[in-house]
Protein backbone atom coordinates (compact mmCIF):
# COMPACT_ATOMS: atom_id res chain seq x y z
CA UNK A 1 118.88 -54.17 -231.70
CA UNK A 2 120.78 -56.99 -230.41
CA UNK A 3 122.80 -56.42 -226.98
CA UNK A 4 126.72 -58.41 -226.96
CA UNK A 5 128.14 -58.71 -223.81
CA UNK A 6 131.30 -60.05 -223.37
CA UNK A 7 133.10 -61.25 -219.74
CA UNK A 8 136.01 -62.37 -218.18
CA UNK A 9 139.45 -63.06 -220.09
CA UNK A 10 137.46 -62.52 -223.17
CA UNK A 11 136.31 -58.91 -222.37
CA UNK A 12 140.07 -58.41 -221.98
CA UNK A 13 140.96 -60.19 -225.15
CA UNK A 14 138.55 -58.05 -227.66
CA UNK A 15 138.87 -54.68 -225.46
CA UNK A 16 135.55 -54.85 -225.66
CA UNK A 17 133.05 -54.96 -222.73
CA UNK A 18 129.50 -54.93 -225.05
CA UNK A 19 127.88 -53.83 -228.30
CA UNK A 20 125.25 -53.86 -230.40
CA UNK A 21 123.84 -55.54 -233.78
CA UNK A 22 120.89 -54.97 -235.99
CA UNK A 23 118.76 -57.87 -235.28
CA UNK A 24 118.45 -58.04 -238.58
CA UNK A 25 121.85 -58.85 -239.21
CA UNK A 26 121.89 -62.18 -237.16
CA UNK A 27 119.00 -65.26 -236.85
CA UNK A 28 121.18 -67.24 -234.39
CA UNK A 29 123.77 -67.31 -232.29
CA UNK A 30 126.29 -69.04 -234.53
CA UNK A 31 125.15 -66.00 -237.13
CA UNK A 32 126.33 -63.40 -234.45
CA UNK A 33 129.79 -65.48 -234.09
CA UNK A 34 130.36 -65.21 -237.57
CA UNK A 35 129.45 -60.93 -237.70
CA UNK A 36 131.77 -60.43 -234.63
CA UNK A 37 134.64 -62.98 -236.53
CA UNK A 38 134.35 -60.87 -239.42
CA UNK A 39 135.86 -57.94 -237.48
CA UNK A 40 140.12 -58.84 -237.49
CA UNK A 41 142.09 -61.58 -236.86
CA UNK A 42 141.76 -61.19 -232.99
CA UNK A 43 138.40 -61.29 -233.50
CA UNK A 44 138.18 -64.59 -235.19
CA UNK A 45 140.65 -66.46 -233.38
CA UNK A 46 138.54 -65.79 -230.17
CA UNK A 47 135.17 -66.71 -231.64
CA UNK A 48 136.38 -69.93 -233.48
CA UNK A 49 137.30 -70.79 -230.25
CA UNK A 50 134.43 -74.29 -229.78
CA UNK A 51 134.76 -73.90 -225.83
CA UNK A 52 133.32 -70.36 -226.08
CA UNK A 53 130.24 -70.29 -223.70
CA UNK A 54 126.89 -68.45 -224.80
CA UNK A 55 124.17 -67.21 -223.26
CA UNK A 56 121.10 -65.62 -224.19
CA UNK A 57 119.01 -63.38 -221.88
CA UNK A 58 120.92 -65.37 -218.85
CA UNK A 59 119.85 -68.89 -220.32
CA UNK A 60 122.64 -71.07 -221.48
CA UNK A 61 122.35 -71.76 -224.87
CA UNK A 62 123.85 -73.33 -228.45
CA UNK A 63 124.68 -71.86 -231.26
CA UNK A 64 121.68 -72.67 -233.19
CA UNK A 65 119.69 -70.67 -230.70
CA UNK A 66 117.48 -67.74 -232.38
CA UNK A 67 118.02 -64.41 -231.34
CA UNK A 68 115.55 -61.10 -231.61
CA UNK A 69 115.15 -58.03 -231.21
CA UNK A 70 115.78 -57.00 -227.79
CA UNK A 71 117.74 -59.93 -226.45
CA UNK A 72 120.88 -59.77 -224.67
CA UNK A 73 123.32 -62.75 -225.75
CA UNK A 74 126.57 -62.74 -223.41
CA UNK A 75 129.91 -64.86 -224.31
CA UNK A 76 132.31 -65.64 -222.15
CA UNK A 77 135.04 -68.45 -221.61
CA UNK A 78 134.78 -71.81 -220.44
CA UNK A 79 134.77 -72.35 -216.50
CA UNK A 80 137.18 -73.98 -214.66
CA UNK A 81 138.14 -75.27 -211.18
CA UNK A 82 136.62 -77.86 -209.18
C-alpha cells in the first residue's frame, strides 16, 4: 500500500486528511494524480492544479517520481510569503 497525505488548504478542499492506494495501482506520482482526479470534479480541479507540491517520503519530488510499496507521498499547495 501506498500512504496519501494531504495538507493545508488542500486537506480542507478534498475533506480529506490521507488515504491509501494499492501500489499496484500507481508507478509514479503523476499516476497517483490521475487515480485521485478520477474521483469527482472537486477532485480533478484540485489535482490539475500544475502548482500542486509533492513529496515523497519527506523528499520533494516531480511527478515522474516512482512510488512503492510502503512510501508515503504528501501533496500540498504551493508556499507563499517572503
Amino acid at each position: 500500500m501506498i500512504k496519501i497525505v494531504f495538507f493545508a488548504a488542500l486537506r480542507e478542499q478534498l475533506d480529506c486528511a490521507e488515504l491509501s492506494l494499492a501500489a499496484d495501482d500507481a508507478k509514479t506520482v503523476d499516476d497517483i494524480k490521475q487515480l485521485l482526479s478520477d474521483k469527482n470534479e472537486q477532485w480533478q480541479q484540485t489535482f490539475s492544479n500544475a502548482s500542486l507540491l509533492s513529496a515523497v517520503n519527506h523528499d520533494m519530488v516531480d511527478g515522474s517520481h516512482l512510488v512503492k510499496s510502503g512510501d508515503e507521498v504528501a501533496f500540498f499547495p504551493p508556499v507563499t510569503g517572503g
